[in-house]
C-alpha atoms as a PDB file:
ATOM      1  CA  UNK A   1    -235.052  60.002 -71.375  1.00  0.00           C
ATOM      2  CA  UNK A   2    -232.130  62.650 -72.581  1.00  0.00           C
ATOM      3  CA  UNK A   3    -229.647  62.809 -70.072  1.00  0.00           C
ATOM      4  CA  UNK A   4    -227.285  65.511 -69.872  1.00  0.00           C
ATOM      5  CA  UNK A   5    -223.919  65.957 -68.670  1.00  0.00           C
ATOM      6  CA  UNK A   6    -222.306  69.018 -67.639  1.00  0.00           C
ATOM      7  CA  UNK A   7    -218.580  69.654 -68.322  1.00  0.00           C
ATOM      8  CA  UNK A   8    -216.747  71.042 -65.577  1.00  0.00           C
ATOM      9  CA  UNK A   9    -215.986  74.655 -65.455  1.00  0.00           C
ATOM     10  CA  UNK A  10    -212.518  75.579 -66.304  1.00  0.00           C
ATOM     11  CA  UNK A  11    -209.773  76.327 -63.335  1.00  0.00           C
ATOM     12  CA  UNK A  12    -209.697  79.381 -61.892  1.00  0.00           C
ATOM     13  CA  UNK A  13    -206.159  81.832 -63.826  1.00  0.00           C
ATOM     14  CA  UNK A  14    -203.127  81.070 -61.787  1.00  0.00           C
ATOM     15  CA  UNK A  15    -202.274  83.397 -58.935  1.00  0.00           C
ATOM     16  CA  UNK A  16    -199.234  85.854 -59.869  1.00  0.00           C
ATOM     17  CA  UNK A  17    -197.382  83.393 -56.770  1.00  0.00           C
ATOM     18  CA  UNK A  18    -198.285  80.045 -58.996  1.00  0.00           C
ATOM     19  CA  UNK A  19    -196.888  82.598 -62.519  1.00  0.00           C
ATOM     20  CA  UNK A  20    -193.813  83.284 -61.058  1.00  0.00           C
ATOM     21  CA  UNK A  21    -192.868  79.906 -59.180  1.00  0.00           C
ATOM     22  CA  UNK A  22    -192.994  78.292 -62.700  1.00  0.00           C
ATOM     23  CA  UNK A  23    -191.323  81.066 -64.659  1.00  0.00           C
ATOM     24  CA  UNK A  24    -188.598  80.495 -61.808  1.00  0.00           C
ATOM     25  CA  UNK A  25    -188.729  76.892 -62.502  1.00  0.00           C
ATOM     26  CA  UNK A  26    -187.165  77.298 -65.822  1.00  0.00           C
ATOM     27  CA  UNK A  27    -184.188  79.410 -64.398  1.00  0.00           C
ATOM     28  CA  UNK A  28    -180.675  78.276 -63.070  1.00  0.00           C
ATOM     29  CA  UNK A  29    -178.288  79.962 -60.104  1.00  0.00           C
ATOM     30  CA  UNK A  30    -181.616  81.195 -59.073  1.00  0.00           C
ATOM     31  CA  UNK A  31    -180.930  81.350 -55.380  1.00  0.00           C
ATOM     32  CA  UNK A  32    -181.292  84.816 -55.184  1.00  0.00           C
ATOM     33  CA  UNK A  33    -184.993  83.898 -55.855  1.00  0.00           C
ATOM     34  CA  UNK A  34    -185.245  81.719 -52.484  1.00  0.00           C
ATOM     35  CA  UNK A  35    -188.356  83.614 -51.072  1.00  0.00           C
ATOM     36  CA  UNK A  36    -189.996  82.927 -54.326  1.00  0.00           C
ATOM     37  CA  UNK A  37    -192.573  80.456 -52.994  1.00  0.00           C
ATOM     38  CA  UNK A  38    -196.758  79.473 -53.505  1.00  0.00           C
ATOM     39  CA  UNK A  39    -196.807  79.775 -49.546  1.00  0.00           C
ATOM     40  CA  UNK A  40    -196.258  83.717 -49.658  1.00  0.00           C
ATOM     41  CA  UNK A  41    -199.722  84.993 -49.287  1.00  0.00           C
ATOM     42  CA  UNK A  42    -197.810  88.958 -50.875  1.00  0.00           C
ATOM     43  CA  UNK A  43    -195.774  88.378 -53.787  1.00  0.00           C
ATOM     44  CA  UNK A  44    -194.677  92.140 -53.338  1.00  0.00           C
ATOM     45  CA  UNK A  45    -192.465  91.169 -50.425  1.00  0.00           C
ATOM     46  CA  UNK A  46    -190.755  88.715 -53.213  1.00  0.00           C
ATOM     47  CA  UNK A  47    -187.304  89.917 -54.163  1.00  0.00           C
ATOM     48  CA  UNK A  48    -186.679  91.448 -57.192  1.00  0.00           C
ATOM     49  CA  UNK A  49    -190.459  92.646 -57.748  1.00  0.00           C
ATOM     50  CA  UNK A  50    -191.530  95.751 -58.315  1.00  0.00           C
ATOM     51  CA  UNK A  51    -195.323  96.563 -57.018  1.00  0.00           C
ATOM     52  CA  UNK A  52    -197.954  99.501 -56.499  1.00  0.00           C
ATOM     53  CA  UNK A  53    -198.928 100.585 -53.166  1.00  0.00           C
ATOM     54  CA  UNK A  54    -197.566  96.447 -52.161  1.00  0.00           C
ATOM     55  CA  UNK A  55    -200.359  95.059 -53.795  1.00  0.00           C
ATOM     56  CA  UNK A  56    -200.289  94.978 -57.744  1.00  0.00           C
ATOM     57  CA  UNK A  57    -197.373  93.728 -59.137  1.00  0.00           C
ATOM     58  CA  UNK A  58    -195.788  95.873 -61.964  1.00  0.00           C
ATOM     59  CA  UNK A  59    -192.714  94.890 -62.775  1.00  0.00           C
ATOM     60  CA  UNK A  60    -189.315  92.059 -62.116  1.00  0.00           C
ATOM     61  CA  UNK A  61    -186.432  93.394 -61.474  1.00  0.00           C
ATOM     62  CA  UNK A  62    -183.455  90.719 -61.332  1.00  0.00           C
ATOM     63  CA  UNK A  63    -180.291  92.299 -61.245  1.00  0.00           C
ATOM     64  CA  UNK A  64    -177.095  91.443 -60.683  1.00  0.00           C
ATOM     65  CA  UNK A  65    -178.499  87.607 -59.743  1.00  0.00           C
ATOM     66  CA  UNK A  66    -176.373  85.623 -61.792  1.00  0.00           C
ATOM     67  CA  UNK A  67    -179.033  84.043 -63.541  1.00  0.00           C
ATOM     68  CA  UNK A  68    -179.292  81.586 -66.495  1.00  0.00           C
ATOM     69  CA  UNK A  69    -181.781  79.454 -68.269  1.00  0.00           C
ATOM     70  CA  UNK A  70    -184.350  79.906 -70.204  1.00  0.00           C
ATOM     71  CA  UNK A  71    -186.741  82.960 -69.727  1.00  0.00           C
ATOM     72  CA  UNK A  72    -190.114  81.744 -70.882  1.00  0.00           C
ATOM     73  CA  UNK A  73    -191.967  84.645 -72.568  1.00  0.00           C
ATOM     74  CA  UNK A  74    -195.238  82.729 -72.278  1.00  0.00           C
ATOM     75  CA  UNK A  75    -195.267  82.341 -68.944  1.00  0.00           C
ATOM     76  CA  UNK A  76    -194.492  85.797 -68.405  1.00  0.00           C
ATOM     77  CA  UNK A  77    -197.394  86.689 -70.646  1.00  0.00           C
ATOM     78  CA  UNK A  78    -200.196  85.560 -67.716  1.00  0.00           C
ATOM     79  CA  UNK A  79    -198.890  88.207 -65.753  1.00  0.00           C
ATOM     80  CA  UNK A  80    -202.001  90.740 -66.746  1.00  0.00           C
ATOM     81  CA  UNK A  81    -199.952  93.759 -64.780  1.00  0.00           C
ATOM     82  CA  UNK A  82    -196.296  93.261 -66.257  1.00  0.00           C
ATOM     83  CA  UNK A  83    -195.283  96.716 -67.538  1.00  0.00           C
ATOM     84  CA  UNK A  84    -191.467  96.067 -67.042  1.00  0.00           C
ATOM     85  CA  UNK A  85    -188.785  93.733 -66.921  1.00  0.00           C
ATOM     86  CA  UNK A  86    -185.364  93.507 -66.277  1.00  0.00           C
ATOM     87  CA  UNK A  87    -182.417  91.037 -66.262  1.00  0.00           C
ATOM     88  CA  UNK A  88    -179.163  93.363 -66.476  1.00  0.00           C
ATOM     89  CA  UNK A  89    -176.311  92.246 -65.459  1.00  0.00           C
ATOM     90  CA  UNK A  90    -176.972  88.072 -65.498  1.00  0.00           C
ATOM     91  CA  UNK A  91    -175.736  85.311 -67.686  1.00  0.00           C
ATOM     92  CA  UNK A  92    -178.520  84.502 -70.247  1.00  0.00           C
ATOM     93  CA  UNK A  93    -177.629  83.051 -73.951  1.00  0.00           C
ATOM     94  CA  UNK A  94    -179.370  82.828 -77.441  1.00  0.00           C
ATOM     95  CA  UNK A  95    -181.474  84.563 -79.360  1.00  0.00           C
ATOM     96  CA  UNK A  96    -183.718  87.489 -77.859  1.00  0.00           C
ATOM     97  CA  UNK A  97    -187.142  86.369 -76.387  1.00  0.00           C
ATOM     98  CA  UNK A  98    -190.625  87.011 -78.181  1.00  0.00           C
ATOM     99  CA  UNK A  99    -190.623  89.846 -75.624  1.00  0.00           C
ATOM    100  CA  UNK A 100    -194.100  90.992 -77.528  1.00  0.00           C
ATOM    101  CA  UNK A 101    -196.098  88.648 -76.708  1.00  0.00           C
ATOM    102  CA  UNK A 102    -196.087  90.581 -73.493  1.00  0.00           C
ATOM    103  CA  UNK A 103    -198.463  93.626 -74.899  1.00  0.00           C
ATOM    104  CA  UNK A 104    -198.290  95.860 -71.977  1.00  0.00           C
ATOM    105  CA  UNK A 105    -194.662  96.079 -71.373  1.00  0.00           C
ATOM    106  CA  UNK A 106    -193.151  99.212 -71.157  1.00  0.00           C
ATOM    107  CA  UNK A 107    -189.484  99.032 -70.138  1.00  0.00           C
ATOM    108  CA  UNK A 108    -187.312  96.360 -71.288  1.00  0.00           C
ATOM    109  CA  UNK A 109    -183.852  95.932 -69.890  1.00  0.00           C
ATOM    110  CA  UNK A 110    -181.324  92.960 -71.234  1.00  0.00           C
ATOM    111  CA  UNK A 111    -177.973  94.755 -70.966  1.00  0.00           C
ATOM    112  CA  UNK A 112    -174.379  92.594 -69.727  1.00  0.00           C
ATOM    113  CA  UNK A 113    -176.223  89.639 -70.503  1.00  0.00           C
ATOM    114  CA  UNK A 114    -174.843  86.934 -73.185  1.00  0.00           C
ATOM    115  CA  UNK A 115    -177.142  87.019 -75.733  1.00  0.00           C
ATOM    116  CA  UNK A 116    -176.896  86.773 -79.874  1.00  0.00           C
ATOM    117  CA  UNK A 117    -178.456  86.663 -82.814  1.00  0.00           C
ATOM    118  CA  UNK A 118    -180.140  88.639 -85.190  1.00  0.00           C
ATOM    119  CA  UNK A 119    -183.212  90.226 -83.501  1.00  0.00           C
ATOM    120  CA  UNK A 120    -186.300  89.754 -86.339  1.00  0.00           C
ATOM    121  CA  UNK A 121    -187.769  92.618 -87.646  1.00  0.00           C
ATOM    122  CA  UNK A 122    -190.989  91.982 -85.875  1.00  0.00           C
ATOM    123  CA  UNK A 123    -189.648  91.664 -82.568  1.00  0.00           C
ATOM    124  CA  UNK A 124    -191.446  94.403 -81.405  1.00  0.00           C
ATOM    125  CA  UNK A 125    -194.620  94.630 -82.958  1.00  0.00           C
ATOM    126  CA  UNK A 126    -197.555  95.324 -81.204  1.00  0.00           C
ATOM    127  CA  UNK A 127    -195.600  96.749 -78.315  1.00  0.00           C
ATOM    128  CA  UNK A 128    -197.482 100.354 -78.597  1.00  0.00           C
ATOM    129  CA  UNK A 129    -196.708 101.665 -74.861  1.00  0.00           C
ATOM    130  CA  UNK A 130    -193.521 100.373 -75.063  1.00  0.00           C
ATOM    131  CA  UNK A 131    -191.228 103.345 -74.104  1.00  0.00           C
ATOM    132  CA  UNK A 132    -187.786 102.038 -72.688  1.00  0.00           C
ATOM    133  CA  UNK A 133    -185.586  99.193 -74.376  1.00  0.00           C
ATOM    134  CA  UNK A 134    -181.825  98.603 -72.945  1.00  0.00           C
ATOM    135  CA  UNK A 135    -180.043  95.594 -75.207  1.00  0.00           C
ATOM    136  CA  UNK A 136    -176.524  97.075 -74.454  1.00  0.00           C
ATOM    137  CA  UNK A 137    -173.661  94.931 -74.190  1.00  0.00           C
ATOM    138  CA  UNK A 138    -174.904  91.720 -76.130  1.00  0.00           C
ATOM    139  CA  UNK A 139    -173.843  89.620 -78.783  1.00  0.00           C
ATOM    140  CA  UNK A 140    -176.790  90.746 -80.935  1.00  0.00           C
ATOM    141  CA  UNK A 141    -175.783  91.309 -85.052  1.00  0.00           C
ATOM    142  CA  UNK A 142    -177.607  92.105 -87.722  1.00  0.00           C
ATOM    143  CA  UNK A 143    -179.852  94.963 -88.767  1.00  0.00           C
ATOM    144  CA  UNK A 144    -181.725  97.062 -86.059  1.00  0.00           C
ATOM    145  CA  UNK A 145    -185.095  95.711 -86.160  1.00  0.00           C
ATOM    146  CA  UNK A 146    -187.595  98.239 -88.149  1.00  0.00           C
ATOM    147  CA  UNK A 147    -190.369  97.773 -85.254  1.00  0.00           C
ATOM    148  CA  UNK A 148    -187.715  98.952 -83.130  1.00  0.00           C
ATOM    149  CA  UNK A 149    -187.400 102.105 -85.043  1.00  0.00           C
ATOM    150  CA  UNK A 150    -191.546 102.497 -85.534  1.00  0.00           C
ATOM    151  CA  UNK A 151    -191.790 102.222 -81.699  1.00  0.00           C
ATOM    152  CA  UNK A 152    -194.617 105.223 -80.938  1.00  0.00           C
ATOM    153  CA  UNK A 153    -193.373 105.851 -78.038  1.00  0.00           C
ATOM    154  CA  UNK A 154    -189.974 104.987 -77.579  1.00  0.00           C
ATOM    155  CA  UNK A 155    -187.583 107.521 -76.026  1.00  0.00           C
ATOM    156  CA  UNK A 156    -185.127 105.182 -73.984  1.00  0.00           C
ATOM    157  CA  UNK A 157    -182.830 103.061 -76.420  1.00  0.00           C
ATOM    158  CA  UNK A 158    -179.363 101.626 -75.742  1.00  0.00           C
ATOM    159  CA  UNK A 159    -178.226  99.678 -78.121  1.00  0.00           C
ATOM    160  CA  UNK A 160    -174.277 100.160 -77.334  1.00  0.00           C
ATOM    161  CA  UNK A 161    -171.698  97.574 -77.578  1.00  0.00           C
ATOM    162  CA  UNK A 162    -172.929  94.930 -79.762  1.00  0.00           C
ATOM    163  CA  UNK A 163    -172.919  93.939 -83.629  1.00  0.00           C
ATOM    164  CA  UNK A 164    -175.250  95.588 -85.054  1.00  0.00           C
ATOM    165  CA  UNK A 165    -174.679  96.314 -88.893  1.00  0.00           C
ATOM    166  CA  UNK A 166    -176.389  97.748 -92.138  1.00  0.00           C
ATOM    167  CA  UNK A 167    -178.138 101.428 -92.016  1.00  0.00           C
ATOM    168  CA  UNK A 168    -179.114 103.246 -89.249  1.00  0.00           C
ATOM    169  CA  UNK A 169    -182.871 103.104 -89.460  1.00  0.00           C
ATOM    170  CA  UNK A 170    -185.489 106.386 -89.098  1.00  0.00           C
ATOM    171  CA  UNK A 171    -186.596 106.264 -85.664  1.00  0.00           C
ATOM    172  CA  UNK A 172    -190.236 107.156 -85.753  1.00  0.00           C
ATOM    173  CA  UNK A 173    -189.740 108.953 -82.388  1.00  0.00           C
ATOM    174  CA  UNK A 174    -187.132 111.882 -81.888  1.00  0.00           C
ATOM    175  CA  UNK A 175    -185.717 114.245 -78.874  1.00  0.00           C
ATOM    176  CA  UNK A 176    -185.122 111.126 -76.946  1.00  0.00           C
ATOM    177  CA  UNK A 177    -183.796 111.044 -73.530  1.00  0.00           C
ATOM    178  CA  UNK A 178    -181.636 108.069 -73.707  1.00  0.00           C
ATOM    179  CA  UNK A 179    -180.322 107.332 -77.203  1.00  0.00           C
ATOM    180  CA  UNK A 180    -176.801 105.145 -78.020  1.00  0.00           C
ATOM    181  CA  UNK A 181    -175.969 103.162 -80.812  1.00  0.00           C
ATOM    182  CA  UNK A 182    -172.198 103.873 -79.512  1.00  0.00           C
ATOM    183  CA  UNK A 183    -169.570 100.880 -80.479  1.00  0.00           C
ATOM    184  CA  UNK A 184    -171.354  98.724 -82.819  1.00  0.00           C
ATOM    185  CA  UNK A 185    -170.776  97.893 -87.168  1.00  0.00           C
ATOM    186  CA  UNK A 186    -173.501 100.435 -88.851  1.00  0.00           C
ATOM    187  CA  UNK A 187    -172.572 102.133 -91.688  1.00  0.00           C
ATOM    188  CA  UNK A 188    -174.336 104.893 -94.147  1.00  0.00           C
ATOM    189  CA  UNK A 189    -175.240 107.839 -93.096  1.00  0.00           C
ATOM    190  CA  UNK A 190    -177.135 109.176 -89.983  1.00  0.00           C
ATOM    191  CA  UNK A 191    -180.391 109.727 -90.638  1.00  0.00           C
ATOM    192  CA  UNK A 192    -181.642 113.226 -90.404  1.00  0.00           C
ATOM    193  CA  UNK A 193    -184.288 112.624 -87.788  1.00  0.00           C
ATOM    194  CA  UNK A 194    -181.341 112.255 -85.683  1.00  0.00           C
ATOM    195  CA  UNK A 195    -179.261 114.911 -86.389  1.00  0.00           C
ATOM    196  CA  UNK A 196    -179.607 116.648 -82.778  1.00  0.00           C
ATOM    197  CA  UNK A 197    -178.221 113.558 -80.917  1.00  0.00           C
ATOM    198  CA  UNK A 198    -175.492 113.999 -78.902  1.00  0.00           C
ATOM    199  CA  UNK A 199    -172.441 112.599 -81.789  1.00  0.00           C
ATOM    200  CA  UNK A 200    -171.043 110.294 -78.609  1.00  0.00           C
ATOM    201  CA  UNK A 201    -174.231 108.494 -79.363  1.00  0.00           C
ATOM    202  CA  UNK A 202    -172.659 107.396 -82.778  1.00  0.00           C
ATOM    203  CA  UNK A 203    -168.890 106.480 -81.543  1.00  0.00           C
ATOM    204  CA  UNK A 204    -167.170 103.386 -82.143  1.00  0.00           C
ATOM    205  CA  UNK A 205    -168.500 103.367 -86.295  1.00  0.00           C
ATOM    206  CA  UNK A 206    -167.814 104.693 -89.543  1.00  0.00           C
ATOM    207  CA  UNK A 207    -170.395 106.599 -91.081  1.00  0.00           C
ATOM    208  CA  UNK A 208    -171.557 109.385 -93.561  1.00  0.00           C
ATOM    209  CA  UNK A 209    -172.324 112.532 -91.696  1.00  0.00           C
ATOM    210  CA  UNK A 210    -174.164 115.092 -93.902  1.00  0.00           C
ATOM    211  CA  UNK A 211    -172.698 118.769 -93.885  1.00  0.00           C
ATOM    212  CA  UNK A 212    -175.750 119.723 -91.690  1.00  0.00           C
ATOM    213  CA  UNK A 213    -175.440 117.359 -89.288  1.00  0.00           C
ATOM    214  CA  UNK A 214    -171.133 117.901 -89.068  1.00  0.00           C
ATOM    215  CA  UNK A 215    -171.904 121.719 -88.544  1.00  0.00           C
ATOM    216  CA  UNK A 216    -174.229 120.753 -85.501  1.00  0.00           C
ATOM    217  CA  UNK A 217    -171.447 118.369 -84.224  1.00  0.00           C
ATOM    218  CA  UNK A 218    -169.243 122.055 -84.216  1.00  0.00           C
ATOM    219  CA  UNK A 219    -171.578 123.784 -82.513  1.00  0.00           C
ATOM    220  CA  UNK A 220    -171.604 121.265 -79.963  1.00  0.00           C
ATOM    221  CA  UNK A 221    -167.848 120.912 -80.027  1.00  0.00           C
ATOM    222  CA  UNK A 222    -166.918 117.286 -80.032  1.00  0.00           C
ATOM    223  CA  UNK A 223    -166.361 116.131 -83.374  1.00  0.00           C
ATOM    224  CA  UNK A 224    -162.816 115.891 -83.011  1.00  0.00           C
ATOM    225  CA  UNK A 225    -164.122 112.446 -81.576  1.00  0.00           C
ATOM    226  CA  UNK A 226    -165.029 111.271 -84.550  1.00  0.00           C
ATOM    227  CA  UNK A 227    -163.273 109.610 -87.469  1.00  0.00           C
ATOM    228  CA  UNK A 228    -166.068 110.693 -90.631  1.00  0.00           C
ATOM    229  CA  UNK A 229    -166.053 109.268 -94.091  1.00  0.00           C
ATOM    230  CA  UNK A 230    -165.950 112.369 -96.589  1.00  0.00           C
ATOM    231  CA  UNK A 231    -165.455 110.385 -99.412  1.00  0.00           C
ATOM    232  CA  UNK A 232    -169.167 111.830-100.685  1.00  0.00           C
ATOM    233  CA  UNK A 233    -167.877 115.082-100.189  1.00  0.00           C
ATOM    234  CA  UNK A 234    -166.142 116.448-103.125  1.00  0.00           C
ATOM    235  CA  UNK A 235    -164.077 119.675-100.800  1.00  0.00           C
ATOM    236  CA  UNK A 236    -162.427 118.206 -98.363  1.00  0.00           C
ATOM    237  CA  UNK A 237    -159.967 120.776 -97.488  1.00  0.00           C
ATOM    238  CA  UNK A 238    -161.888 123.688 -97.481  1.00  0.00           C
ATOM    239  CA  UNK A 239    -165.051 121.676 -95.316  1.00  0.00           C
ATOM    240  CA  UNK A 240    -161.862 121.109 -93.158  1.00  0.00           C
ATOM    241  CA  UNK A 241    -160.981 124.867 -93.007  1.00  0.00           C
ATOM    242  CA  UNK A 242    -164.283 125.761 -92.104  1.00  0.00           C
ATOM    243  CA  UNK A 243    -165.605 123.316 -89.220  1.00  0.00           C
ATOM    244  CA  UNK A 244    -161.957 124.966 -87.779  1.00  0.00           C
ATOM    245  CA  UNK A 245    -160.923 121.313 -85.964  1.00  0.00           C
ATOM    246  CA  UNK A 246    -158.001 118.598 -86.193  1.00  0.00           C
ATOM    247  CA  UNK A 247    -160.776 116.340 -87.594  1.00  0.00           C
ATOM    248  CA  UNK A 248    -159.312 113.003 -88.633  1.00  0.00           C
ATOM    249  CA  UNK A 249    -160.429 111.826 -92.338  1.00  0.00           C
ATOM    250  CA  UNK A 250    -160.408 108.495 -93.806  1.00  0.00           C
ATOM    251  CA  UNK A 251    -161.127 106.844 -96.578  1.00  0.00           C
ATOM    252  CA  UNK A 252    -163.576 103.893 -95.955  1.00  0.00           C
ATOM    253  CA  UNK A 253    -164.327 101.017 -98.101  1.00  0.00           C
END
């Protein structure tokens, strides 16, 4: 006689209310999140959540919550309708998450939090519908990420106000409607692709501006904000003369 024994079928996926109790689980000063509970029956009456027509849950928006902990990417990740998340404004530390495994994200907001680190260069790979990434006001250092850069379709990026360094990369994306690298350490020269950025976008650093890109910055009339290293430029006095402004030069090491 062959007798055979049948494995039990595997658990039903987690409900978005089981997801998001046990991403909050692994959170501290989360008492803005007090509603957060598997006895809702809607998580879209949850705060902080962003949904569609109340029922599908897009997004998590915790602002301004005074949050810390650890934000657990692969939790996250079971969320099949996540397309954005934010946590501006909070206290969270160390490195940036693996963000992509999340595939479907498109807007990514991290700014006045307390993070650092170098962000690898792979950090956002595979993010393809990606579109919207705030990191401003961070401890961050180190290059900007080339998968940042090769984003298709990127046209929000804030980088302002952390420690970035090394060469401005060639953003595969250009026109963009939010762009700021403002107040950070890069150095080099500004990449042509972004030559019709507004120059406040660059403030805060010392870099190589090519002559095409300084006469744009006329035209617009605010390079007087500037201090440019013109040590590649052999005329000085008469480039001077011509852009026509009290331009401050300096020679950087």
């Amino acid at each position: 006689m062959i007798a055979f024994c049948f494995l039990p079928s595997s658990t039903a996926a987690d409900t978005d209310a089981q997801i998001l109790v046990n991403f909050k689980s692994f959170l501290s000063n989360a008492d803005a999140l007090n509603n957060w509970s598997n006895d809702s029956i809607n998580v879209c009456t949850w705060t902080g959540l962003i949904c569609i027509n109340q029922t599908i849950l897009h997004g998590l928006r915790l602002e301004n919550m005074g949050l810390s902990g650890t934000i657990n990417v692969d939790i996250l990740m079971k969320l099949s309708n996540l397309k954005s998340f934010s946590v501006i404004n909070n206290n969270f530390v160390g490195p940036m998450p693996a963000f992509n495994k999340i595939v479907g994200l498109r807007a990514l907001f991290l700014t006045k939090n307390k993070f650092s680190g170098e962000i690898p260069d792979d950090a956002f790979e595979g993010l393809r519908w990606l579109k919207r990434v705030f990191l401003a006001e961070n401890g961050f250092k180190g290059h900007i990420p080339k998968s940042l850069a090769q984003l298709p379709r990127l046209y929000d990026i804030d980088l302002h106000g952390n420690s970035f360094d090394g060469n401005i990369p060639d953003f595969l994306q250009s026109g963009f409607r939010v762009f700021d690298l403002s107040n950070n350490q890069l150095d080099g020269a500004i990449p042509e692709g972004l030559r019709n950025e507004d120059p406040s976008s660059f403030a805060g650093m010392q870099l190589m501006f090519n002559l095409f890109l300084l006469i744009t910055m006329r035209n617009s009339k605010q390079i007087s904000k500037f201090i440019v290293n013109f040590e590649f430029i052999p005329t000085i006095i008469n480039l001077t003369d011509f852009l026509g402004f009290g331009l401050l030069l300096c020679s950087c090491s």
